[in-house]
Each structure stands twice: as C-alpha cells, then as structure tokens.
N, C-alpha and C. Protein backbone atom coordinates (compact mmCIF):
# COMPACT_ATOMS: atom_id res chain seq x y z
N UNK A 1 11.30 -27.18 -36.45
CA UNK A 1 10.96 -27.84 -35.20
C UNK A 1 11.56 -27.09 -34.01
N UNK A 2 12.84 -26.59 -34.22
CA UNK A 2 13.45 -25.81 -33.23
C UNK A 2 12.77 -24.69 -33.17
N UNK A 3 12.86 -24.20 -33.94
CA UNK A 3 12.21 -22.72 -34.04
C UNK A 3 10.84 -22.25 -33.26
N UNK A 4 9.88 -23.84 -33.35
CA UNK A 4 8.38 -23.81 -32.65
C UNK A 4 8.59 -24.04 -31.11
N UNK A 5 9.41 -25.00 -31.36
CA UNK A 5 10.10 -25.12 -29.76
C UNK A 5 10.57 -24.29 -28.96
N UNK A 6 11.15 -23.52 -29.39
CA UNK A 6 11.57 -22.42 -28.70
C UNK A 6 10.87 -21.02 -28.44
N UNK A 7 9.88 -21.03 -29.64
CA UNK A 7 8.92 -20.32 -29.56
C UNK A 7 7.83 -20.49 -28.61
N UNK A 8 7.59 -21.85 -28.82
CA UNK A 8 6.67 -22.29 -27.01
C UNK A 8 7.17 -22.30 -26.00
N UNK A 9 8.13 -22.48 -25.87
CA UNK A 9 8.87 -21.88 -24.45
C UNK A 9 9.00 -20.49 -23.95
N UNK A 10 9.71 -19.64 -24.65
CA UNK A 10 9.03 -18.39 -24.75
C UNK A 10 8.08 -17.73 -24.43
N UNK A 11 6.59 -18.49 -25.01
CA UNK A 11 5.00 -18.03 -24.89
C UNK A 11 5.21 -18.46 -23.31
N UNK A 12 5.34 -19.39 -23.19
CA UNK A 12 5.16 -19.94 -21.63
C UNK A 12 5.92 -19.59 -20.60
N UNK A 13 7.62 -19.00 -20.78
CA UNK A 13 7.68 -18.23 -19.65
C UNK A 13 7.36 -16.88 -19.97
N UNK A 14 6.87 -15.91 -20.69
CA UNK A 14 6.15 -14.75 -20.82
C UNK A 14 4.86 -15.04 -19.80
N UNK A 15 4.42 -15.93 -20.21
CA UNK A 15 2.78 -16.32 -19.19
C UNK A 15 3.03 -16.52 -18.04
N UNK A 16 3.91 -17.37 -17.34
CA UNK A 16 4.03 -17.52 -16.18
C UNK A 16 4.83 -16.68 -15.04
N UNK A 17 5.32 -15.61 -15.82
CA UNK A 17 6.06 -14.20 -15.23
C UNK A 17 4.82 -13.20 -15.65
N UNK A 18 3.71 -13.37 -16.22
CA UNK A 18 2.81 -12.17 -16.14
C UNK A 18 2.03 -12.64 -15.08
N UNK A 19 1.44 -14.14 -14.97
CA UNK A 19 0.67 -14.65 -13.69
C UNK A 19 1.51 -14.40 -12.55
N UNK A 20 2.92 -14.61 -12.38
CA UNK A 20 3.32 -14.54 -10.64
C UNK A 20 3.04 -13.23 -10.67
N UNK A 21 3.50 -12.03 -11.50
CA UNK A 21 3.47 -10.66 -11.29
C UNK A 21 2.01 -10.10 -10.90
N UNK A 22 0.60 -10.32 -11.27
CA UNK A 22 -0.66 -10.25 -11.21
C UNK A 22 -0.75 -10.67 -9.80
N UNK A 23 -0.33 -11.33 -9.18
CA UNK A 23 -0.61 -12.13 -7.95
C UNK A 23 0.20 -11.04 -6.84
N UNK A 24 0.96 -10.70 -6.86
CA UNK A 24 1.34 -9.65 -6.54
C UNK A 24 1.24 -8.17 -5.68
N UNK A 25 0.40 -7.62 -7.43
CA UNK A 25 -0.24 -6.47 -7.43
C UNK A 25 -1.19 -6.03 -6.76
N UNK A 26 -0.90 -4.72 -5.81
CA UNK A 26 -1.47 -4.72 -5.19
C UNK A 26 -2.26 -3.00 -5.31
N UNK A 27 -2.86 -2.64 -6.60
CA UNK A 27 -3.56 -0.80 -6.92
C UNK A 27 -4.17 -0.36 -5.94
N UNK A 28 -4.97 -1.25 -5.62
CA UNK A 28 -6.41 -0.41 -4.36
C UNK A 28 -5.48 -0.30 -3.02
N UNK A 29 -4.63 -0.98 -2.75
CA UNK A 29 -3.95 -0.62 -1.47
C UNK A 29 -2.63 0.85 -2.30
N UNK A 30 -2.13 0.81 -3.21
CA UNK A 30 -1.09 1.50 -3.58
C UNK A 30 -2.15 3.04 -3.63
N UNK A 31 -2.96 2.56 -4.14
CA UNK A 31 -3.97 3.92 -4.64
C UNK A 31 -4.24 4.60 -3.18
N UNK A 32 -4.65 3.81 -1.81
CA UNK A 32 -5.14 4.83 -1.06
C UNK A 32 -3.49 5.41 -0.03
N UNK A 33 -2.35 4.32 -0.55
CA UNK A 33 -1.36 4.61 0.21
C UNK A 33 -0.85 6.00 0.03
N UNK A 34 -1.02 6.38 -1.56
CA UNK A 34 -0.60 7.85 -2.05
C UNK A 34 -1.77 8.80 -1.23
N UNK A 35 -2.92 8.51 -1.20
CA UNK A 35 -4.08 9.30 -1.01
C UNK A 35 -4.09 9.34 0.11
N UNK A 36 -3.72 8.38 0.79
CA UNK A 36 -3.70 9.14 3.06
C UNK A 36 -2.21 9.66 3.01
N UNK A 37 -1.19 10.24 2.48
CA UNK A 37 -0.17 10.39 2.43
C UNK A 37 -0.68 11.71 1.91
N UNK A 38 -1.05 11.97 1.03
CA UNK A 38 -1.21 13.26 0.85
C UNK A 38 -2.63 14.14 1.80
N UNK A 39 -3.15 13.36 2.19
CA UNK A 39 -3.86 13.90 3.54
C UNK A 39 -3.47 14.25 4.42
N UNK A 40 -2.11 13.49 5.16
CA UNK A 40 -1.50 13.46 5.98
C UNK A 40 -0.12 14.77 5.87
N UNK A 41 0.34 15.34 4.68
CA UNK A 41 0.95 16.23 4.16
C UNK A 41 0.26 17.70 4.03
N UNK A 42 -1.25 16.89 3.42
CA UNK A 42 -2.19 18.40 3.92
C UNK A 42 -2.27 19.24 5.10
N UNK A 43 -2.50 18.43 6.00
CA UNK A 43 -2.67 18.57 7.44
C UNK A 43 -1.33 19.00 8.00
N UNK A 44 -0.43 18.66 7.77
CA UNK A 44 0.50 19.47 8.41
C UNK A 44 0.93 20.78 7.55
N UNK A 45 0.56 20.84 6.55
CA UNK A 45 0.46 22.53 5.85
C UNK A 45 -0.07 23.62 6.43
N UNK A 46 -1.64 22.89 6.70
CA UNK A 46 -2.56 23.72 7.25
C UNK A 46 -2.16 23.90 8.94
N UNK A 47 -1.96 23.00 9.77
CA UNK A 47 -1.55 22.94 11.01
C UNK A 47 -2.10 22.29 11.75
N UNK A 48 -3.27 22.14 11.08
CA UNK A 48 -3.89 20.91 11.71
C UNK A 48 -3.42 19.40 12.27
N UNK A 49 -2.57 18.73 11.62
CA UNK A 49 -1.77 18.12 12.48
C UNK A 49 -0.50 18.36 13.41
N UNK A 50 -0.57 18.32 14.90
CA UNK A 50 0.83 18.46 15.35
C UNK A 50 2.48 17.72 15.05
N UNK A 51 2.61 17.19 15.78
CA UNK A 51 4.31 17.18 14.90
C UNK A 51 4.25 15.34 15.82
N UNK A 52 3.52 15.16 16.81
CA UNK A 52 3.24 13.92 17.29
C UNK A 52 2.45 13.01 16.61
N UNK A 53 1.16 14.20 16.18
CA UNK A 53 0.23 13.22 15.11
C UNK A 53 1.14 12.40 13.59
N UNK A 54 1.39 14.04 13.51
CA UNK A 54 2.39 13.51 11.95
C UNK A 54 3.16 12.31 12.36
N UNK A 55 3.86 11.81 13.05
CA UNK A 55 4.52 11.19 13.16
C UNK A 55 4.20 9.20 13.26
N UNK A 56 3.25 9.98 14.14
CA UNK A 56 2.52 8.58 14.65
C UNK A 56 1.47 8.33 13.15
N UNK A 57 1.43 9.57 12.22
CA UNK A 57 0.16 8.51 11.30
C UNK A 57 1.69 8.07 10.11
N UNK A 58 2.64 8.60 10.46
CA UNK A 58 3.28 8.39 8.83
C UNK A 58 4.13 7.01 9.80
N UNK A 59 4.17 6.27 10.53
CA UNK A 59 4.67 5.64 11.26
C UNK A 59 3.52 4.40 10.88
N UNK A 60 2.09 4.42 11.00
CA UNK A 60 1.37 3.85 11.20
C UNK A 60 1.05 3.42 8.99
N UNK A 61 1.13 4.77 8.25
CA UNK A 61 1.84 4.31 7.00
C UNK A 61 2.89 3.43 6.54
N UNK A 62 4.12 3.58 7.32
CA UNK A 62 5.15 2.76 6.80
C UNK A 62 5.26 1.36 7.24
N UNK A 63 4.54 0.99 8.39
CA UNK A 63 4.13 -0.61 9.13
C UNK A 63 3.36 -0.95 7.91
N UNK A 64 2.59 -0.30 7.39
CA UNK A 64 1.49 -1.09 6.45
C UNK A 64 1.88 -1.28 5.06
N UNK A 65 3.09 -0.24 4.55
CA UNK A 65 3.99 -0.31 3.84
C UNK A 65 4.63 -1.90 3.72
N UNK A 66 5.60 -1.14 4.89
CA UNK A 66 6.38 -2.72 5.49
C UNK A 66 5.93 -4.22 4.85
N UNK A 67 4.07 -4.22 6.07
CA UNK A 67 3.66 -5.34 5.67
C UNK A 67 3.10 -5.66 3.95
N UNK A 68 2.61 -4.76 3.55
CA UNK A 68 2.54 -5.27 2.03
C UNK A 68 3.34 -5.90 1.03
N UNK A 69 5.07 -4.95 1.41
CA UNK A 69 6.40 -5.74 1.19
C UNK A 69 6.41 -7.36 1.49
N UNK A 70 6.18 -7.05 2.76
CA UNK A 70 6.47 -8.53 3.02
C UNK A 70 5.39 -9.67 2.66
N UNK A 71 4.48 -9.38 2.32
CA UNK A 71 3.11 -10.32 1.62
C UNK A 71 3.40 -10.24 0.61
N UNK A 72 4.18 -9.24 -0.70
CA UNK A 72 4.68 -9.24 -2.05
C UNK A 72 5.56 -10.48 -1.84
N UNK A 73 6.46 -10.34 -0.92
CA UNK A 73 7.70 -10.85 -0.98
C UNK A 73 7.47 -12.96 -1.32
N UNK A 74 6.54 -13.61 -0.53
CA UNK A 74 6.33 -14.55 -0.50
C UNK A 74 5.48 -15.11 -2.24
N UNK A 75 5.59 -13.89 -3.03
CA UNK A 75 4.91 -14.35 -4.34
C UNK A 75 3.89 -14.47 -4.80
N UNK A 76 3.09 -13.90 -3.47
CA UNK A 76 1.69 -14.21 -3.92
C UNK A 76 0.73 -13.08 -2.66
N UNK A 77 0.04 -12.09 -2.97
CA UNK A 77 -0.48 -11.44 -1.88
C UNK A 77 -2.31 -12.51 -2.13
N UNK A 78 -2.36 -13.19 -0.86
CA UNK A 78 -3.49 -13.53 -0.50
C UNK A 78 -4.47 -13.07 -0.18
N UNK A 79 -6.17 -13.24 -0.74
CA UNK A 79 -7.20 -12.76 -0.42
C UNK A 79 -7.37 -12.14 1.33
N UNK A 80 -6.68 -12.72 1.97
CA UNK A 80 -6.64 -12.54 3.22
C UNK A 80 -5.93 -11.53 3.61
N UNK A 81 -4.42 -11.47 3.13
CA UNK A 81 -3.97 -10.22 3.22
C UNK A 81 -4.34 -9.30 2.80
N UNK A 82 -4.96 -8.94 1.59
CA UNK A 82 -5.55 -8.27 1.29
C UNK A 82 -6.77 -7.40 1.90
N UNK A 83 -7.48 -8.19 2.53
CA UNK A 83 -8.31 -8.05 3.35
C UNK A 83 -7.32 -7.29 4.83
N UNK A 84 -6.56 -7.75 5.19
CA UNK A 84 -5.52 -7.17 6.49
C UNK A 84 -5.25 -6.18 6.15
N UNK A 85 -4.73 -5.58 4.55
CA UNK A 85 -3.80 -4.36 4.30
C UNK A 85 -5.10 -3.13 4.39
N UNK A 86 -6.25 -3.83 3.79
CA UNK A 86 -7.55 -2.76 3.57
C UNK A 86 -7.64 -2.83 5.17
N UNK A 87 -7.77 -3.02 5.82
CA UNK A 87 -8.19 -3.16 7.30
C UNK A 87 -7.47 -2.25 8.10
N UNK A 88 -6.14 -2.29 7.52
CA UNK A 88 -5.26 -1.37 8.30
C UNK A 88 -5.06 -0.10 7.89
N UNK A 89 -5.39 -0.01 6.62
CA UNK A 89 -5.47 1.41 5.64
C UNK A 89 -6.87 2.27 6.09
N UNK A 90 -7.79 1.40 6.95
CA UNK A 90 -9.21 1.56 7.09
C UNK A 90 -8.90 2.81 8.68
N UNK A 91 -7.97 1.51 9.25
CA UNK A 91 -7.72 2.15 10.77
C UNK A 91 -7.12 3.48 10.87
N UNK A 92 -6.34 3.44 9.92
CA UNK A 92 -4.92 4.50 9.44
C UNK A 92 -5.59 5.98 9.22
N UNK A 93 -6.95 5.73 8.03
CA UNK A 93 -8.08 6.77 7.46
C UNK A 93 -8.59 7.14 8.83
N UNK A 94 -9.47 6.63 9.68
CA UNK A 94 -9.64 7.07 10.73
C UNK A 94 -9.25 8.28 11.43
N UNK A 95 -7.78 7.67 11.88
CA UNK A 95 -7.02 8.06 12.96
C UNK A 95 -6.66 9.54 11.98
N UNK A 96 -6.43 9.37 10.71
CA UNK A 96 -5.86 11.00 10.01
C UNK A 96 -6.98 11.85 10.18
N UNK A 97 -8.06 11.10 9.87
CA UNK A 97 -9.53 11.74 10.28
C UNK A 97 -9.80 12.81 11.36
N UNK A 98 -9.15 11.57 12.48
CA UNK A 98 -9.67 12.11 13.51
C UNK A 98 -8.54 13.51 14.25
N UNK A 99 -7.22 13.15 14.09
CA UNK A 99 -6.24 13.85 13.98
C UNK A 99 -6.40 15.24 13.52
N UNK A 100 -6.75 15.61 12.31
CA UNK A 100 -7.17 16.88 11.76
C UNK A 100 -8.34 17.44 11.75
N UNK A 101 -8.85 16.55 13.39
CA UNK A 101 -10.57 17.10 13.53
C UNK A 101 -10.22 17.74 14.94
N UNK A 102 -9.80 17.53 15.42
CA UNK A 102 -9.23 17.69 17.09
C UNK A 102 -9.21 18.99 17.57
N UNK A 103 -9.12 19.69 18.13
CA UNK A 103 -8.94 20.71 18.86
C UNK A 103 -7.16 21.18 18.96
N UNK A 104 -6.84 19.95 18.82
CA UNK A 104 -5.20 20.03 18.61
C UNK A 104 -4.41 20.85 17.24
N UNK A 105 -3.53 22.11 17.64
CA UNK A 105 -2.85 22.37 16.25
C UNK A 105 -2.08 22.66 16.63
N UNK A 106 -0.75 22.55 15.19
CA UNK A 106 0.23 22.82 15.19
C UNK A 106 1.14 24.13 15.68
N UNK A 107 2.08 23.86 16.35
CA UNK A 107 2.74 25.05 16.99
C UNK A 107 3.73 25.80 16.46
C-alpha cells in the first residue's frame, strides 16, 4: 500500500514539474534569438554594421532577452506574450536588415 502510494505521488509530481516546465518554453523565440545574433556578428565582420548600429541592435536583443526572462519568471509564458516576444524579434529582424543595407560602414 505504501509502496503504490508513494509511487503515485511520484508519477504526479514528475507530471506537474514537466507541465509548469512546457509552459515556459520558449524554442521559436530562443531559435531566432541565436539566429539575429549571429546576423548581427556577421555584419560587424564584414563592416557592414557600424559600432552605433552594433550596439543599438544587440541592446534592442538583450530588452527582448530581458523581457522573455521576465514572462518565464511568472511560470507561465502566455499566448500573448508570446505573440509580444515574436513582435519584437520581428522589429529587431528589420532594423538588422536594414542596418547592413545602408550606405553606412564600418570604420
């Protein structure tokens, strides 16, 4: 009797530490965070970004950083945030876009 007992307890906090953790997770934002980061590393190889751009996009990375932290932090990242972090990762793509399209290079 002990043995099942304890064994269902077990099953059940295993389950309910894999559900808070799922709720969480956040790939499609982690996935493009590496991927404009290494855009943003490209560009200053090549010279294409100046030393203002760099700054202002890896600045405009770590706010969105920041905020994902802090939407982890509350236990649960919401459809909504989610929607905010893609939104800002959207703005972020842009601006590196437009940055290493410019007429502007590195000195």
């Amino acid at each position: 009797m002990k043995k099942t007992l304890f064994g269902g307890l077990l099953v059940a906090m295993i389950a309910i530490t894999s559900m808070a953790h799922a709720q969480t997770r956040t790939p499609v934002v982690n996935h493009r965070e590496h991927r404009q980061e290494r855009r943003i590393n490209q560009g200053v190889r090549s010279g294409e970004l100046t030393h203002k751009e760099t700054h202002t996009l890896r600045g405009d990375e770590k706010s969105i950083r920041d905020q994902k932290l802090a939407d982890k932090a509350s236990g649960k990242v919401t459809p909504g945030e989610r929607k905010q972090l893609r939104h800002e990762e959207n703005k972020t793509s842009r601006a590196i876009y437009r940055d290493k399209h410019n007429d502007k290079v590195r000195n």
